[in-house]
Each structure stands twice: as C-alpha cells, then as structure tokens.
C-alpha atoms as a PDB file:
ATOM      1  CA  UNK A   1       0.000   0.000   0.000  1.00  0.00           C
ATOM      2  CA  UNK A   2       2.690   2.795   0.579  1.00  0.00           C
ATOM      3  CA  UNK A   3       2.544   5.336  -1.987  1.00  0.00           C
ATOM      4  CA  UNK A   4      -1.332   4.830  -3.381  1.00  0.00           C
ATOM      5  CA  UNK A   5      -3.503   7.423  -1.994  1.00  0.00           C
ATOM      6  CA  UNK A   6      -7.571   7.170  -3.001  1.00  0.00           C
ATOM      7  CA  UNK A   7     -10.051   5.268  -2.467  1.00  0.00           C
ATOM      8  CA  UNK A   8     -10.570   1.392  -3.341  1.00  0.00           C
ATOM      9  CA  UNK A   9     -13.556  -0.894  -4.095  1.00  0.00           C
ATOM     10  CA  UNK A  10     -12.160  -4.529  -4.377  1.00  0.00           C
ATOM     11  CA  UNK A  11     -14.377  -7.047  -5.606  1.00  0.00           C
ATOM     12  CA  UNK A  12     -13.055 -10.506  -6.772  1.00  0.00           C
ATOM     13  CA  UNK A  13     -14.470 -14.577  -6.713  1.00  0.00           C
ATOM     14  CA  UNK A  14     -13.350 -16.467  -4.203  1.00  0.00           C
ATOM     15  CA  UNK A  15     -13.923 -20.157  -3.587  1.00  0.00           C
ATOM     16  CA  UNK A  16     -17.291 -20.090  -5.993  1.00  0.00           C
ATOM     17  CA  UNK A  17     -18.417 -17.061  -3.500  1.00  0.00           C
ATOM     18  CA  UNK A  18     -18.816 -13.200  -4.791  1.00  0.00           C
ATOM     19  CA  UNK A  19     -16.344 -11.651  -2.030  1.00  0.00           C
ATOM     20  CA  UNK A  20     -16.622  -7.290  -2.259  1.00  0.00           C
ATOM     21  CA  UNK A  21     -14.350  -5.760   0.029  1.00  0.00           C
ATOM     22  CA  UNK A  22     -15.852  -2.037   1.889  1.00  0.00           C
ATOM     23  CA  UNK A  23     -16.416   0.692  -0.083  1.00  0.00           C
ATOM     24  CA  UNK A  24     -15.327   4.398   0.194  1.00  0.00           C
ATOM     25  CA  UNK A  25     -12.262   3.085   2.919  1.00  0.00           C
ATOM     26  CA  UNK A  26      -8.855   4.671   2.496  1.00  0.00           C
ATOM     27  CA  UNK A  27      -5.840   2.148   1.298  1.00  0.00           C
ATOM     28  CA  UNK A  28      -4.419   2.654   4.800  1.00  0.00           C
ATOM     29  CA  UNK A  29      -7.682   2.303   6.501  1.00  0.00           C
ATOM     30  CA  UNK A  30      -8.710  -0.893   4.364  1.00  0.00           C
ATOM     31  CA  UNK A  31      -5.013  -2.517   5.562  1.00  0.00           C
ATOM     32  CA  UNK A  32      -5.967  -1.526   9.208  1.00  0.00           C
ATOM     33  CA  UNK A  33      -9.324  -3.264   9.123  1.00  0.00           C
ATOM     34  CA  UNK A  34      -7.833  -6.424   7.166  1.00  0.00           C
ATOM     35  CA  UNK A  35      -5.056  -6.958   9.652  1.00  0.00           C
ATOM     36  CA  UNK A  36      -7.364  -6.757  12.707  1.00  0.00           C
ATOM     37  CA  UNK A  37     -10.324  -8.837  11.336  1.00  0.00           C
ATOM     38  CA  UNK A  38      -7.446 -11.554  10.997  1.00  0.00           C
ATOM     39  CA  UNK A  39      -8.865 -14.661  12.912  1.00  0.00           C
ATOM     40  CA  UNK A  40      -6.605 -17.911  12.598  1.00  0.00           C
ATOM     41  CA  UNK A  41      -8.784 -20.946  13.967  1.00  0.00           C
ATOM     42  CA  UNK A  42      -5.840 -24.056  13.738  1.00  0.00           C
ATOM     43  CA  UNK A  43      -3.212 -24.892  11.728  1.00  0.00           C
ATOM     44  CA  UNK A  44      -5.105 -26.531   9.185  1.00  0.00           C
ATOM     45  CA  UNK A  45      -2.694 -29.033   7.622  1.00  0.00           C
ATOM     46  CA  UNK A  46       1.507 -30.082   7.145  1.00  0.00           C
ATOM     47  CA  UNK A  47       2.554 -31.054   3.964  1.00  0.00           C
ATOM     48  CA  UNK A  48       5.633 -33.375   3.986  1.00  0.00           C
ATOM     49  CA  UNK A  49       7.179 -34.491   0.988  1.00  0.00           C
ATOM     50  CA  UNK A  50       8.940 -38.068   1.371  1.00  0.00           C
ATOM     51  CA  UNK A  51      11.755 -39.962  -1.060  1.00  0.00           C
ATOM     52  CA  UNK A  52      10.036 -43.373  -0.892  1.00  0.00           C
ATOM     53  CA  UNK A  53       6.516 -43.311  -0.782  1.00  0.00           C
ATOM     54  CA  UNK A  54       5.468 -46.747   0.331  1.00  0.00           C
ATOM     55  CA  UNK A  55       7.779 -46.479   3.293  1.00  0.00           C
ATOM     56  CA  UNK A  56       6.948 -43.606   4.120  1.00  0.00           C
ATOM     57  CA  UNK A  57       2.872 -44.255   3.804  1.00  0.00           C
ATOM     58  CA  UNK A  58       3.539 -47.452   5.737  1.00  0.00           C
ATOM     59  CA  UNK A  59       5.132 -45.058   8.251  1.00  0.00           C
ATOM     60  CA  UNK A  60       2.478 -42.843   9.133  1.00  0.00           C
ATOM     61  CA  UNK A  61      -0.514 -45.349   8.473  1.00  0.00           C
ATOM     62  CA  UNK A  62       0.454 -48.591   9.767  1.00  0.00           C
ATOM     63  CA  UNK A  63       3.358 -47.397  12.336  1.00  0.00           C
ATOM     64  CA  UNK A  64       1.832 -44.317  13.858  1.00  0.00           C
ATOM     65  CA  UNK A  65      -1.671 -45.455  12.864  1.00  0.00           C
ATOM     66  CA  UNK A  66      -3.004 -42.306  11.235  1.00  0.00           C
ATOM     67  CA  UNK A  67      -5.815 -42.937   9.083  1.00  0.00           C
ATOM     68  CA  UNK A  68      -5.872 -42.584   5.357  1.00  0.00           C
ATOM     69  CA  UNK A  69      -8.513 -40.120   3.825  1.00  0.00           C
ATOM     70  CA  UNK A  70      -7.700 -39.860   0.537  1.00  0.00           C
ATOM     71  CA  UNK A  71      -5.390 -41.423  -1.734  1.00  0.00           C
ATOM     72  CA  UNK A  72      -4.446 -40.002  -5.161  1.00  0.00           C
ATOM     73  CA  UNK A  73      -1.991 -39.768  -7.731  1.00  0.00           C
ATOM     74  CA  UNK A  74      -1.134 -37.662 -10.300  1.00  0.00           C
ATOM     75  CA  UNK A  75      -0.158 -39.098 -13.531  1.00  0.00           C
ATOM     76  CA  UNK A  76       1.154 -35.476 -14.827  1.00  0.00           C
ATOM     77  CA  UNK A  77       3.585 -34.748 -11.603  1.00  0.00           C
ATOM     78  CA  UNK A  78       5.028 -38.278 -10.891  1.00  0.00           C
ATOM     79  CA  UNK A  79       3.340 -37.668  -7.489  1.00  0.00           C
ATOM     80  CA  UNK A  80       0.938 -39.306  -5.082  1.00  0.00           C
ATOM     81  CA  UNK A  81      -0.576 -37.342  -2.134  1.00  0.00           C
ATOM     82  CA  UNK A  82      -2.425 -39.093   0.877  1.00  0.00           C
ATOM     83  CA  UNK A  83      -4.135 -36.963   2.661  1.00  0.00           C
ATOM     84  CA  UNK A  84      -4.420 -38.142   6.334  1.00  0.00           C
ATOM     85  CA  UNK A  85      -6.227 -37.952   9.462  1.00  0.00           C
ATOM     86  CA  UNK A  86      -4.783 -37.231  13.462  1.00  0.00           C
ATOM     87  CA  UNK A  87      -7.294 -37.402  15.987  1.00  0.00           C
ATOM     88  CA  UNK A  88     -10.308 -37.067  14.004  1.00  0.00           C
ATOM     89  CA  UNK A  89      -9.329 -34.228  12.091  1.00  0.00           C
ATOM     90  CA  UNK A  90      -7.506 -34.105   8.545  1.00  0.00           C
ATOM     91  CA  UNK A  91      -3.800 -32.710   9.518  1.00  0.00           C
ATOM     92  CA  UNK A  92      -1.221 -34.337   7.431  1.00  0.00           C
ATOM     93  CA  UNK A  93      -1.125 -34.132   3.368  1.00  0.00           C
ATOM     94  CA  UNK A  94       2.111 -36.513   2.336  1.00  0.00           C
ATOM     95  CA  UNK A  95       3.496 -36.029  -0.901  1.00  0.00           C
ATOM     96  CA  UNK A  96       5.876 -38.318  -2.995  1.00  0.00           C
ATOM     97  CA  UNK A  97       7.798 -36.264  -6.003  1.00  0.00           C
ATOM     98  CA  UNK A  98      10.551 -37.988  -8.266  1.00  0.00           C
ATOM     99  CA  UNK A  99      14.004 -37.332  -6.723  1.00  0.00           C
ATOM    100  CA  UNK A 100      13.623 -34.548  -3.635  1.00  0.00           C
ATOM    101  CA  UNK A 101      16.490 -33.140  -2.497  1.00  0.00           C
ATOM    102  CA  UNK A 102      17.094 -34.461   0.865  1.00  0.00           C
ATOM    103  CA  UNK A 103      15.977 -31.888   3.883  1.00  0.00           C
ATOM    104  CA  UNK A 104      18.931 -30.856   6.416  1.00  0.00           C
ATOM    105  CA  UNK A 105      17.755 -31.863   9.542  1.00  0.00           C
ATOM    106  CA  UNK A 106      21.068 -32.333  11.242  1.00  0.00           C
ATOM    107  CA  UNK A 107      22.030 -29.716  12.433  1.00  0.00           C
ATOM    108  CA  UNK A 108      19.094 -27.670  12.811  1.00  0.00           C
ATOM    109  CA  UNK A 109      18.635 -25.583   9.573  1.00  0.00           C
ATOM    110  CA  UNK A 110      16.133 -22.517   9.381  1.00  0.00           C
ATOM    111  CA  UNK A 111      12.453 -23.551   8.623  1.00  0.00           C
ATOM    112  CA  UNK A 112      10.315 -25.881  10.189  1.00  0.00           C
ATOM    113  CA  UNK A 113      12.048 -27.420  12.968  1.00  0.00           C
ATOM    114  CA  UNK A 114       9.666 -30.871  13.441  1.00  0.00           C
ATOM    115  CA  UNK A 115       6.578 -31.841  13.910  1.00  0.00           C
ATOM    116  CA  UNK A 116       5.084 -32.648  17.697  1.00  0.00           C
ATOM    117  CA  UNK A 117       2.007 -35.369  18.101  1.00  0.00           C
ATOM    118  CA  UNK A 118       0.449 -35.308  21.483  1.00  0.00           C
ATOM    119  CA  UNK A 119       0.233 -38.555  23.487  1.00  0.00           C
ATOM    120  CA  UNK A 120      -1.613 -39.636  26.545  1.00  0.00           C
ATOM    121  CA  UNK A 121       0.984 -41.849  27.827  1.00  0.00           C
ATOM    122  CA  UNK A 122       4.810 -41.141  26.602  1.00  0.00           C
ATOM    123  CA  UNK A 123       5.764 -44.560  27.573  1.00  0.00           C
ATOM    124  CA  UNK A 124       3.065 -46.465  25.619  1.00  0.00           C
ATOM    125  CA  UNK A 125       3.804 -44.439  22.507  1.00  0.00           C
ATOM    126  CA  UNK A 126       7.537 -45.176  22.645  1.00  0.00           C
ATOM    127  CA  UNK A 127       6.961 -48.892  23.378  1.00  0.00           C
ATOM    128  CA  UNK A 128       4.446 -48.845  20.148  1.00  0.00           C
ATOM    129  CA  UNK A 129       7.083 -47.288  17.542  1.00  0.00           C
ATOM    130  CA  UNK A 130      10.392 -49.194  19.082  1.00  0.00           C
ATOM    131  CA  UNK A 131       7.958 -52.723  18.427  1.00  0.00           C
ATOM    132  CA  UNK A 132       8.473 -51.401  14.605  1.00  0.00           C
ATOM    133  CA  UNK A 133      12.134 -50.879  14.550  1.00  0.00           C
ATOM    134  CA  UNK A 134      11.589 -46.899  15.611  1.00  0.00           C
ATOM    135  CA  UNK A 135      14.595 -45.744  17.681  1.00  0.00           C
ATOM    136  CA  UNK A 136      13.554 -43.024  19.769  1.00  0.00           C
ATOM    137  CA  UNK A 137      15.691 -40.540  22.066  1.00  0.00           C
ATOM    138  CA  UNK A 138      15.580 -40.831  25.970  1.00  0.00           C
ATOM    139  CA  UNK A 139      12.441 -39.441  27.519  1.00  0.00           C
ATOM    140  CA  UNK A 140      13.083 -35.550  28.682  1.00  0.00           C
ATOM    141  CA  UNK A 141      11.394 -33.228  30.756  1.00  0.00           C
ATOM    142  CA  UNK A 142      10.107 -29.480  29.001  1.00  0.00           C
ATOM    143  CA  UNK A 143      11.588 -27.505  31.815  1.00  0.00           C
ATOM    144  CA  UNK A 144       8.491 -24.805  31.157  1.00  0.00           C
ATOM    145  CA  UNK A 145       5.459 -27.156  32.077  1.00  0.00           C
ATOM    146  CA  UNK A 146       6.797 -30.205  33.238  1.00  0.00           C
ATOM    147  CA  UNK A 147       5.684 -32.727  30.527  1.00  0.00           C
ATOM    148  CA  UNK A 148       7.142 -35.229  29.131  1.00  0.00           C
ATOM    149  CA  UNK A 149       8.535 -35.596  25.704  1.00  0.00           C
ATOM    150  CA  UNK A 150      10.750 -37.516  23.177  1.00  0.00           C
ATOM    151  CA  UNK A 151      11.846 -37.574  19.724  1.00  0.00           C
ATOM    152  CA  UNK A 152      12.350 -39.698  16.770  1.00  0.00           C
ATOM    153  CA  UNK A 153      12.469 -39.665  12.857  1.00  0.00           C
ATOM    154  CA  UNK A 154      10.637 -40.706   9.829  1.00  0.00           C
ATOM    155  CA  UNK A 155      12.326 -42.596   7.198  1.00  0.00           C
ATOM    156  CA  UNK A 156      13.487 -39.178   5.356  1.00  0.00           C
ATOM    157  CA  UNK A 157      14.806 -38.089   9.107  1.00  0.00           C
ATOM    158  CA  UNK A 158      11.935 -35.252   9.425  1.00  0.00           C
ATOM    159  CA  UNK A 159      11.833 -35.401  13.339  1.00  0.00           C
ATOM    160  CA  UNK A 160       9.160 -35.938  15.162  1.00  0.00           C
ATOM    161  CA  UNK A 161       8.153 -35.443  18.682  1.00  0.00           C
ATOM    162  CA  UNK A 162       6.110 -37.559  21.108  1.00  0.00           C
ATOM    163  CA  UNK A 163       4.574 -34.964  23.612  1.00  0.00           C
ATOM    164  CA  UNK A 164       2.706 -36.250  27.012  1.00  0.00           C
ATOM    165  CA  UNK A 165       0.086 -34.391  27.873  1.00  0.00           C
END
C-alpha cells in the first residue's frame, strides 16, 4: 500500500463465492481493518514431501496409525498425495515427487524445525514405535510445564516429537 492514496472498491471470486471488500475506505484504513479482522482458527494441515513413498505411507498409516482419507496420484507430476487424518481431524497431506532433495535436519537448519504429536501416555507411545524398529531418544522433561517428551524420525529423518500431555 505505501505510496497509493484514493479510495478502493475490491471485488473478486473467491472459492465459488462473490467476495466485495468495503467501499469508500482509504488504502491505509482498508489494511488496518484487514489486519485486525485476521482470525486464525488451527493450523489446518503439514505437507511433507517423502523420497520413498510406500515407506513412508507405511510409516504414518500402519506405524503411527493415522488414518488414510484420501489417496491419489497424479499421472502429470510423478506424485501421489495421501491426505491423512490425526485425531479425528484431517492434519497431514504426504506427498511423494521424483528425486527430492534431501531436507537438512542435522544440524538444525532454518524452517520448520519438526513436527510434535500429542500422546496420553509417553511410555506407551515409545513402546508402540520401538515394536516397529523406531529408535527413539531418551524421555526428557520441558523444563516450562513439566511434561514429558521424546523424539524420533521418519524414514526421510523429518523429526518428530512424542509430547505427554
């Protein structure tokens, strides 16, 4: 917006809906009421893109027992994407593409630093993954609230946390 003085009337379809923005509000007043009419409900979904699909689905369905929504590839990319569920709600989209570059996860490289699943019982969860071969760290304490946490890897090394609540 810096520079453009006036007025604006912004009126554009979005998602099969006729959106129209206010009328008669200056450019800085129409980026004042955008930013505080901001409302973020959850994170809606993580993408991860994996080297070997079937390991990787057989990973997050059959080892950590998320459940498979959708399943669908695309002829065009090279690329499947399974779309899957955590606790009832759809949270995870993997991706397979030909020949990723592998993601630097050691050491710890700007960008998403892992991704945290909450547990009821730290202990069970551990004893569930080691049963498939899953090597997990020790069991540590967050110093902040006193729960109980651990991590591990999937089988691109994208690490992943265990947290007790």
């Amino acid at each position: 917006f810096p520079g453009q003085k006036g007025l604006v009337s912004i009126s554009r379809t979005v998602c099969s809906r006729k959106v129209k923005s206010p009328t008669n509000i200056s450019l800085p007043g129409l980026k004042s009421l955008f930013l505080s009419m901001l409302k973020l409900n959850r994170i809606h979904h993580v993408a991860i893109i994996c080297s070997d699909y079937q390991k990787s689905k057989r990973f997050y369905t059959e080892i950590l027992g998320l459940k498979i929504v959708r399943e669908v590839y695309s002829e065009e990319r090279k690329s499947y994407k399974l779309d899957l569920e955590v606790g009832n709600q759809y949270q995870i989209e993997l991706f397979s593409f030909p020949d990723p570059p592998p993601r630097p996860s050691r050491p710890e490289a700007a960008g998403l630093r892992h991704l945290a699943f909450e547990v009821d019982n730290i202990d069970v969860a551990i004893a569930h993954i080691n049963a498939f071969g899953v090597i997990t760290e020790p069991i540590r304490v967050d110093e902040f609230t006193g729960k109980c946490f651990t991590f591990f890897a999937d089988p691109d090394g994208l690490p992943i946390e265990f947290y007790e609540i």
